[in-house]
C-alpha atoms as a PDB file:
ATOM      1  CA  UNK A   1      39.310 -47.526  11.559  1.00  0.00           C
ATOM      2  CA  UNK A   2      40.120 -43.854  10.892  1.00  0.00           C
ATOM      3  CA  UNK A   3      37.560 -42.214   8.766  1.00  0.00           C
ATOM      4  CA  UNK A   4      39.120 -38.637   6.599  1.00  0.00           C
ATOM      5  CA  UNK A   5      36.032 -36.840   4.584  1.00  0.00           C
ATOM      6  CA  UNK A   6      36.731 -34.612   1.803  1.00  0.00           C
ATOM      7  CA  UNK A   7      33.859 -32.397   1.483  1.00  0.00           C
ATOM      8  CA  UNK A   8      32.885 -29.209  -1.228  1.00  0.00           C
ATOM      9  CA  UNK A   9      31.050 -26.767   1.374  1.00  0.00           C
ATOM     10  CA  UNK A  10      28.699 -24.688  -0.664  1.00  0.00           C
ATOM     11  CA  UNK A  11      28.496 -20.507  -0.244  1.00  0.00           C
ATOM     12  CA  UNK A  12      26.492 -19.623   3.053  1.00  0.00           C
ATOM     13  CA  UNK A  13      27.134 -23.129   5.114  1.00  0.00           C
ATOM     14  CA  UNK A  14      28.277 -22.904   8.566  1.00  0.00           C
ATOM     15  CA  UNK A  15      31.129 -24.974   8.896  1.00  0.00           C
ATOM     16  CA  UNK A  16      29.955 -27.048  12.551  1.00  0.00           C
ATOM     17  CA  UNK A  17      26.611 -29.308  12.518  1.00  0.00           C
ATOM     18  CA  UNK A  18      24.270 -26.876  14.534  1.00  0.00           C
ATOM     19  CA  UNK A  19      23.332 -23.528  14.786  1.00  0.00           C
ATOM     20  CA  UNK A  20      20.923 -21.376  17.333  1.00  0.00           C
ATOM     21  CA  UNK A  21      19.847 -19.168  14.246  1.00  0.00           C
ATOM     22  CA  UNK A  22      18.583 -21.871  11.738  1.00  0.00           C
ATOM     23  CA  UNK A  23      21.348 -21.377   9.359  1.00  0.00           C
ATOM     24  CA  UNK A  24      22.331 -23.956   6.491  1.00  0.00           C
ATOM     25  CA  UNK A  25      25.277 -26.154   8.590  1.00  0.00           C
ATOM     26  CA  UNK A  26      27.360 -29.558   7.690  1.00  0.00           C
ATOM     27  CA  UNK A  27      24.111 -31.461   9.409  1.00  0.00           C
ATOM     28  CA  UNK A  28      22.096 -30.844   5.370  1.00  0.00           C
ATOM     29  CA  UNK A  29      24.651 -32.554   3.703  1.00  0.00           C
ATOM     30  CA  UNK A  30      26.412 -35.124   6.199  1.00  0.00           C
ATOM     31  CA  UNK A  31      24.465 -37.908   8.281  1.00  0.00           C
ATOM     32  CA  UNK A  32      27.744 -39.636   8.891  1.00  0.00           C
ATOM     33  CA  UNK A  33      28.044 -40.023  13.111  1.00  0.00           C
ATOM     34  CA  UNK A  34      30.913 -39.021  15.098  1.00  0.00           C
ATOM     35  CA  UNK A  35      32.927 -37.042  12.651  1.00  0.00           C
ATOM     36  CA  UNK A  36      33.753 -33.807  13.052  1.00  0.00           C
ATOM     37  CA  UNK A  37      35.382 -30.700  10.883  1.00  0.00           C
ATOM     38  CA  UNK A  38      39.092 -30.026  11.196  1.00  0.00           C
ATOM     39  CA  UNK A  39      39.153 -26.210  10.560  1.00  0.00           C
ATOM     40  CA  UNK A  40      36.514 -24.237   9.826  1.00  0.00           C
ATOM     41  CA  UNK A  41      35.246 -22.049   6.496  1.00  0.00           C
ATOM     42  CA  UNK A  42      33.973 -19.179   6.341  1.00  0.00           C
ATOM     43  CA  UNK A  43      30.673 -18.845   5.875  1.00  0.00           C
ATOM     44  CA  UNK A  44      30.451 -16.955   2.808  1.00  0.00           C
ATOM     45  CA  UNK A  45      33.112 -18.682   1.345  1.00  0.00           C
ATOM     46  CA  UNK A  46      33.404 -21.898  -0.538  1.00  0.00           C
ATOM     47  CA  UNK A  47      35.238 -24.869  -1.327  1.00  0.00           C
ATOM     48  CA  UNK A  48      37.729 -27.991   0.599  1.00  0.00           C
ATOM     49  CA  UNK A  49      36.654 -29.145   4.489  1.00  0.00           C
ATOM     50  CA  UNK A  50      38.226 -31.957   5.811  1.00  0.00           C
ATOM     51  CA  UNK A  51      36.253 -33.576   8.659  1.00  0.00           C
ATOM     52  CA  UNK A  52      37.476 -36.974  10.857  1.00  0.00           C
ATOM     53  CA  UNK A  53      36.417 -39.207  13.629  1.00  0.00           C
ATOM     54  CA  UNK A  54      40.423 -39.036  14.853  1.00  0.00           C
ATOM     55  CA  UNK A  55      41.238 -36.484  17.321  1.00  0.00           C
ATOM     56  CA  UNK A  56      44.937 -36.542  15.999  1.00  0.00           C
ATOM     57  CA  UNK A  57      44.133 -36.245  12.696  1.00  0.00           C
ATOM     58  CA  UNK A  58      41.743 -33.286  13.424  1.00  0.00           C
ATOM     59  CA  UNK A  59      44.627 -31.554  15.367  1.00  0.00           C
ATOM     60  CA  UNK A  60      47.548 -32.376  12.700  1.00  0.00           C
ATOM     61  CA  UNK A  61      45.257 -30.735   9.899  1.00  0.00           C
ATOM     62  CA  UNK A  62      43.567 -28.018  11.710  1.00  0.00           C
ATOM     63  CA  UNK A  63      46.435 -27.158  14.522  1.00  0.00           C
ATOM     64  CA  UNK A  64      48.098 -23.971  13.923  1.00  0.00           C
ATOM     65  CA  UNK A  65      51.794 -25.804  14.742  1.00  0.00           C
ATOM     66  CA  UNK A  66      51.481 -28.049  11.811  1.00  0.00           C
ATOM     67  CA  UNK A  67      51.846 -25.261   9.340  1.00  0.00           C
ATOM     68  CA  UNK A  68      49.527 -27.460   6.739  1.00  0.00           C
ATOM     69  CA  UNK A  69      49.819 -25.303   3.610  1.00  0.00           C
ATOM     70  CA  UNK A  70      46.257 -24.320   2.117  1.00  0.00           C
ATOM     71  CA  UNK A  71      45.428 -22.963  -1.667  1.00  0.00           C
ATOM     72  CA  UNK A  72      43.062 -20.829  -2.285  1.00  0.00           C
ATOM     73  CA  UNK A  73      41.381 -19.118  -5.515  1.00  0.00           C
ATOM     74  CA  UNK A  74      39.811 -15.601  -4.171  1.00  0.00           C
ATOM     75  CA  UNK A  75      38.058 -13.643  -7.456  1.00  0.00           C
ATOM     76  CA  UNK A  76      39.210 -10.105  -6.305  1.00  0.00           C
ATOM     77  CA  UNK A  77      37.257  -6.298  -7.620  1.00  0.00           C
ATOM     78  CA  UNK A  78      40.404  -4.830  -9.361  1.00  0.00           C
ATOM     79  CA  UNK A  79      43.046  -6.432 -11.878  1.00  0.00           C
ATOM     80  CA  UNK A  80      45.578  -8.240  -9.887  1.00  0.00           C
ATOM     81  CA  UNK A  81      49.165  -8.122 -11.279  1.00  0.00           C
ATOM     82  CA  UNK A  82      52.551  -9.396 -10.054  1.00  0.00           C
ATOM     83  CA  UNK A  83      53.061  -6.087  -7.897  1.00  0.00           C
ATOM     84  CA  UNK A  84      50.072  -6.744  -5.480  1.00  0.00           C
ATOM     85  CA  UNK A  85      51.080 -10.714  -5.000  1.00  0.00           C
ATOM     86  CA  UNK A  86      54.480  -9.306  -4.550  1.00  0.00           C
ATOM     87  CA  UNK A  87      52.803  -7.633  -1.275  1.00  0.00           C
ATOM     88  CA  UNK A  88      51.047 -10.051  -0.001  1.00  0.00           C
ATOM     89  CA  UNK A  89      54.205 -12.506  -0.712  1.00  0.00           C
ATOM     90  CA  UNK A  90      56.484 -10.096   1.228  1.00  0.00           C
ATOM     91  CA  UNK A  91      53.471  -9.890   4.063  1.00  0.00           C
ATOM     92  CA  UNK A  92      50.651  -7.061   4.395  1.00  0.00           C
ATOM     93  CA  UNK A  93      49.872  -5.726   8.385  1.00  0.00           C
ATOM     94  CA  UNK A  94      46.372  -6.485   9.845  1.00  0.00           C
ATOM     95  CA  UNK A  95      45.300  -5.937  13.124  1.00  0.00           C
ATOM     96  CA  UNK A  96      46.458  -9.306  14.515  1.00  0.00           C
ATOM     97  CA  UNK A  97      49.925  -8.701  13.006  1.00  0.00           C
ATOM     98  CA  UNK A  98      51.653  -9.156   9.737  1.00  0.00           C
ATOM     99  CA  UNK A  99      50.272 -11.553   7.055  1.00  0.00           C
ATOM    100  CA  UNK A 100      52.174 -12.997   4.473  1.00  0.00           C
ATOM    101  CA  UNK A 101      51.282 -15.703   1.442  1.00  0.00           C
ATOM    102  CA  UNK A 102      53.524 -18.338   0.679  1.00  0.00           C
ATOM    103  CA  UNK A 103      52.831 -18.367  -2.761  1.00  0.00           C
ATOM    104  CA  UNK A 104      50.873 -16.134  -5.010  1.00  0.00           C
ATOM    105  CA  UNK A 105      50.336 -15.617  -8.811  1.00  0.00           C
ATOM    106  CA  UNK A 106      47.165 -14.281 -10.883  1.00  0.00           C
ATOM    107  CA  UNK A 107      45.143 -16.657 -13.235  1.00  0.00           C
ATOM    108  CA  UNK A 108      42.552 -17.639 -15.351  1.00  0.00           C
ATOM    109  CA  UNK A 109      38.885 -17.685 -13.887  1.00  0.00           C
ATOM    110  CA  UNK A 110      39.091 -21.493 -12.979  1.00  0.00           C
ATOM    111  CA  UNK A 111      36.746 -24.292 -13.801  1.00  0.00           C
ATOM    112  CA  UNK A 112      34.251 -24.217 -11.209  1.00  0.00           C
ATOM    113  CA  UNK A 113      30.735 -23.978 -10.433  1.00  0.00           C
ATOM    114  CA  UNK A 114      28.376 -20.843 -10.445  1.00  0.00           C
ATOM    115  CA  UNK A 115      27.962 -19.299  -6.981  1.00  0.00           C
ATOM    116  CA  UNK A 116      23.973 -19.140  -6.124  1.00  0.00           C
ATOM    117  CA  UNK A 117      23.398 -16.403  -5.469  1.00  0.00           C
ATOM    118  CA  UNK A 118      25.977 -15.197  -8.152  1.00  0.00           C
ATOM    119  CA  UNK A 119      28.144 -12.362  -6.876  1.00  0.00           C
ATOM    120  CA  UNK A 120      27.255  -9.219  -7.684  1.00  0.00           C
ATOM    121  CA  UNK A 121      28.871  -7.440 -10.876  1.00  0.00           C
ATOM    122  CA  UNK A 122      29.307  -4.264 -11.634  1.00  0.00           C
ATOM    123  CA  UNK A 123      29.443  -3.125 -15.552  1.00  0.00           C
ATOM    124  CA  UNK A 124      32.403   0.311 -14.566  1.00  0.00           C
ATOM    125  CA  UNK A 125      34.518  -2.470 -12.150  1.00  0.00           C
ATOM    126  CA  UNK A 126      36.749  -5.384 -13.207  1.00  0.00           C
ATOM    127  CA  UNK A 127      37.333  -8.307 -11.376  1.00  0.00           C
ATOM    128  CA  UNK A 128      40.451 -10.923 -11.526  1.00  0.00           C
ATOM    129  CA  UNK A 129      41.133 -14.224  -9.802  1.00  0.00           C
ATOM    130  CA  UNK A 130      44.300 -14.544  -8.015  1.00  0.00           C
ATOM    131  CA  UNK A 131      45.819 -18.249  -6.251  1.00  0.00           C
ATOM    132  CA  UNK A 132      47.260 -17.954  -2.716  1.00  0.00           C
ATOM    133  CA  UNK A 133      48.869 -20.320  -0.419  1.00  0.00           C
ATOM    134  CA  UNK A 134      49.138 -19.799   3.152  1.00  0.00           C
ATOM    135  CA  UNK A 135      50.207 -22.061   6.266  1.00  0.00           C
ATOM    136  CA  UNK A 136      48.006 -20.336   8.735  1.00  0.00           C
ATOM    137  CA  UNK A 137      44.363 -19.505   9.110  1.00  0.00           C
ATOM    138  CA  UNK A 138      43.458 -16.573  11.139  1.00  0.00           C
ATOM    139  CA  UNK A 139      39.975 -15.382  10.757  1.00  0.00           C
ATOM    140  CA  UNK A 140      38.922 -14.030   7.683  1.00  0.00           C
ATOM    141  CA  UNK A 141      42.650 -14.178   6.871  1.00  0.00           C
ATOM    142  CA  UNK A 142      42.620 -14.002   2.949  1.00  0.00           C
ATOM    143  CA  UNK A 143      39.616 -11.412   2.827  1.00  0.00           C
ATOM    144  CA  UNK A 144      41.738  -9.721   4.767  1.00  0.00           C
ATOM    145  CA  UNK A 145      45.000  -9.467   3.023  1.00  0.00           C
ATOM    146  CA  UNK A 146      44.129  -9.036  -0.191  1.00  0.00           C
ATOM    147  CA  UNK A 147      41.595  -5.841   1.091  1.00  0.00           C
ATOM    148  CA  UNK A 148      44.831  -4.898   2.242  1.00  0.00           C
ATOM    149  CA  UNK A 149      46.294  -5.411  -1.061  1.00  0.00           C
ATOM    150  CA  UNK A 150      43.856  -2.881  -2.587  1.00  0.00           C
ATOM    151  CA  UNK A 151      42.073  -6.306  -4.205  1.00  0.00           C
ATOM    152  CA  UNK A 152      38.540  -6.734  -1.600  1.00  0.00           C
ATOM    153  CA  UNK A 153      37.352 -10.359  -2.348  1.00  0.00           C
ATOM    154  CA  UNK A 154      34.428 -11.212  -4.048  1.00  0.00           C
ATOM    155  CA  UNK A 155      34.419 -15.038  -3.648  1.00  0.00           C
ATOM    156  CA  UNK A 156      36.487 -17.293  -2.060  1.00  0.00           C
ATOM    157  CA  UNK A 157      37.365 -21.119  -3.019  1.00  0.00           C
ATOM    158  CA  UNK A 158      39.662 -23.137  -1.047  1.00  0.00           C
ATOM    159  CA  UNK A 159      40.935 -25.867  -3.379  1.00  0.00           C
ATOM    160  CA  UNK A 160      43.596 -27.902  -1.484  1.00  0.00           C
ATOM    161  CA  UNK A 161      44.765 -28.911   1.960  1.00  0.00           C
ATOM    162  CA  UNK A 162      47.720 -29.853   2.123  1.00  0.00           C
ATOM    163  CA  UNK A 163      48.276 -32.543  -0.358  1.00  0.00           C
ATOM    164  CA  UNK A 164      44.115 -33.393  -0.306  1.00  0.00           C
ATOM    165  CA  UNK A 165      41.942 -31.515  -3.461  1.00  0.00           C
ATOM    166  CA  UNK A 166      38.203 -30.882  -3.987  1.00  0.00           C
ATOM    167  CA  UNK A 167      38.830 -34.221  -6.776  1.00  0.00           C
ATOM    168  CA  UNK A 168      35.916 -32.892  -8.557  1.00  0.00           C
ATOM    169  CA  UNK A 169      33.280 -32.636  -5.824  1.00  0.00           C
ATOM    170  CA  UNK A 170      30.229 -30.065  -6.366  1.00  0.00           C
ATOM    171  CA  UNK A 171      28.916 -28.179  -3.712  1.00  0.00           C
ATOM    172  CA  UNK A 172      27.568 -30.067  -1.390  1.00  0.00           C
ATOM    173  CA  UNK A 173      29.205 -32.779  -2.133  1.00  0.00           C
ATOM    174  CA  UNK A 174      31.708 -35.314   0.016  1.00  0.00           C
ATOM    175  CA  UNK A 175      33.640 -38.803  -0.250  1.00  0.00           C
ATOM    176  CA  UNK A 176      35.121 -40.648   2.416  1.00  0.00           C
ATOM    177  CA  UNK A 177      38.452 -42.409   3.157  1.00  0.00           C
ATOM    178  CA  UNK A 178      38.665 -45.058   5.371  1.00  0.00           C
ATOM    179  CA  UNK A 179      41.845 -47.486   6.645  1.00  0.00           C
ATOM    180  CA  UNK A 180      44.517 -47.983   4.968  1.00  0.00           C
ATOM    181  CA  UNK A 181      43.956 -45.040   2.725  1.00  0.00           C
ATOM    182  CA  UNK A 182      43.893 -42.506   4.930  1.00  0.00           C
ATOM    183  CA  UNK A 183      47.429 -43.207   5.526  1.00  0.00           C
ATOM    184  CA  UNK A 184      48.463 -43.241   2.425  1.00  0.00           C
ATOM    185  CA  UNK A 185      46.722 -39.767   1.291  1.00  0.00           C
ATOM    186  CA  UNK A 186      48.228 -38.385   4.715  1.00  0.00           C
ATOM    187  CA  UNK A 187      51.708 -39.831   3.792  1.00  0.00           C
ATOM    188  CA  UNK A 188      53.188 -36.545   2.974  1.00  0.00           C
ATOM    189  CA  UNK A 189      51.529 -34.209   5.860  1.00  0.00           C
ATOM    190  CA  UNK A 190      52.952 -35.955   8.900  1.00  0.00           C
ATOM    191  CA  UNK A 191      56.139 -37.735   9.987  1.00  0.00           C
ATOM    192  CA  UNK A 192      53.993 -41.426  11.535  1.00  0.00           C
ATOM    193  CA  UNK A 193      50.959 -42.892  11.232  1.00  0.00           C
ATOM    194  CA  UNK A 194      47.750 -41.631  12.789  1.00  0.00           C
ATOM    195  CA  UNK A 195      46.011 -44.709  15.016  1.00  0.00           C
END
């Protein structure tokens, strides 16, 4: 029976279950055996990780042929307006080639918990939250657009995978889908069933 877990990694949590360097990893918050994270976090940054116990599953969310579409809310130092998303929609250039979002707007701070520690403000510099969807994941990838943007990120949430959302969870927090429900939370990410 396939097993899908939906899990709210907190700010400075490796995203694998060890680490040589004593760090905070997936092992503090999940005891479940043989599952395993498809895609990885950031460490400092927050929010959705899907891990599974299906090697087909893993690949089909985490493989970079899938083009699985990801949201993210990044709280940015600057105001962002229409004319920066318009960049990063029409692509920015970082070292491992162009970049672009698939969908961007600015919005409202969302509902969400505090970041411990908080992230540090500064009285002469405004901040802004921006949502971005991409289909790709290179390292550091949003950090690194919107930096090239003129917008450096101060805290980054991924909220969705897909068509799978945090659904409330708090840091630290996971729930698990088994059987039949996998496949029908999957139905809209891939063309047959995963056995």
């Amino acid at each position: 029976m396939v097993k899908l877990m939906v899990f709210n990694k907190p700010y400075q949590v490796l995203s694998q279950f060890t680490d040589s360097s004593e760090r905070i990893t997936l092992q503090n918050f999940i005891s479940t055996k043989g599952i395993y994270p498809a895609g990885r976090l950031d460490y400092d940054s927050e929010g959705l990780m899907l891990l599974t116990d299906n090697g087909k599953l893993q690949s089909l969310i985490s493989h970079p042929k899938h083009k699985l579409r990801k949201k993210y809310w990044a709280q940015v130092e600057g105001i962002a307006d229409e004319s920066h998303c318009n960049q990063l929609l029409e692509g920015v250039q970082l070292k491992d080639g162009m970049a672009k979002a698939i969908s961007c707007k600015p919005i409202n701070p969302p509902q969400v918990w505090s970041r411990n520690p908080p992230i540090r403000v500064r009285v002469n510099v405004p901040d802004s939250w921006i949502e971005l969807e991409l289909d790709e994941g290179r390292n550091r990838q949003v950090r690194r657009m919107t930096a090239a943007a003129g917008l450096p990120t101060l805290r980054l949430i991924r909220a969705q995978i897909g068509n799978l959302s945090l659904q409330q969870l708090q840091p630290g927090d996971h729930k698990t889908i088994t059987g039949q429900s996998v496949n029908a939370v999957l139905s809209k990410l891939r063309p047959s069933k995963i056995h």
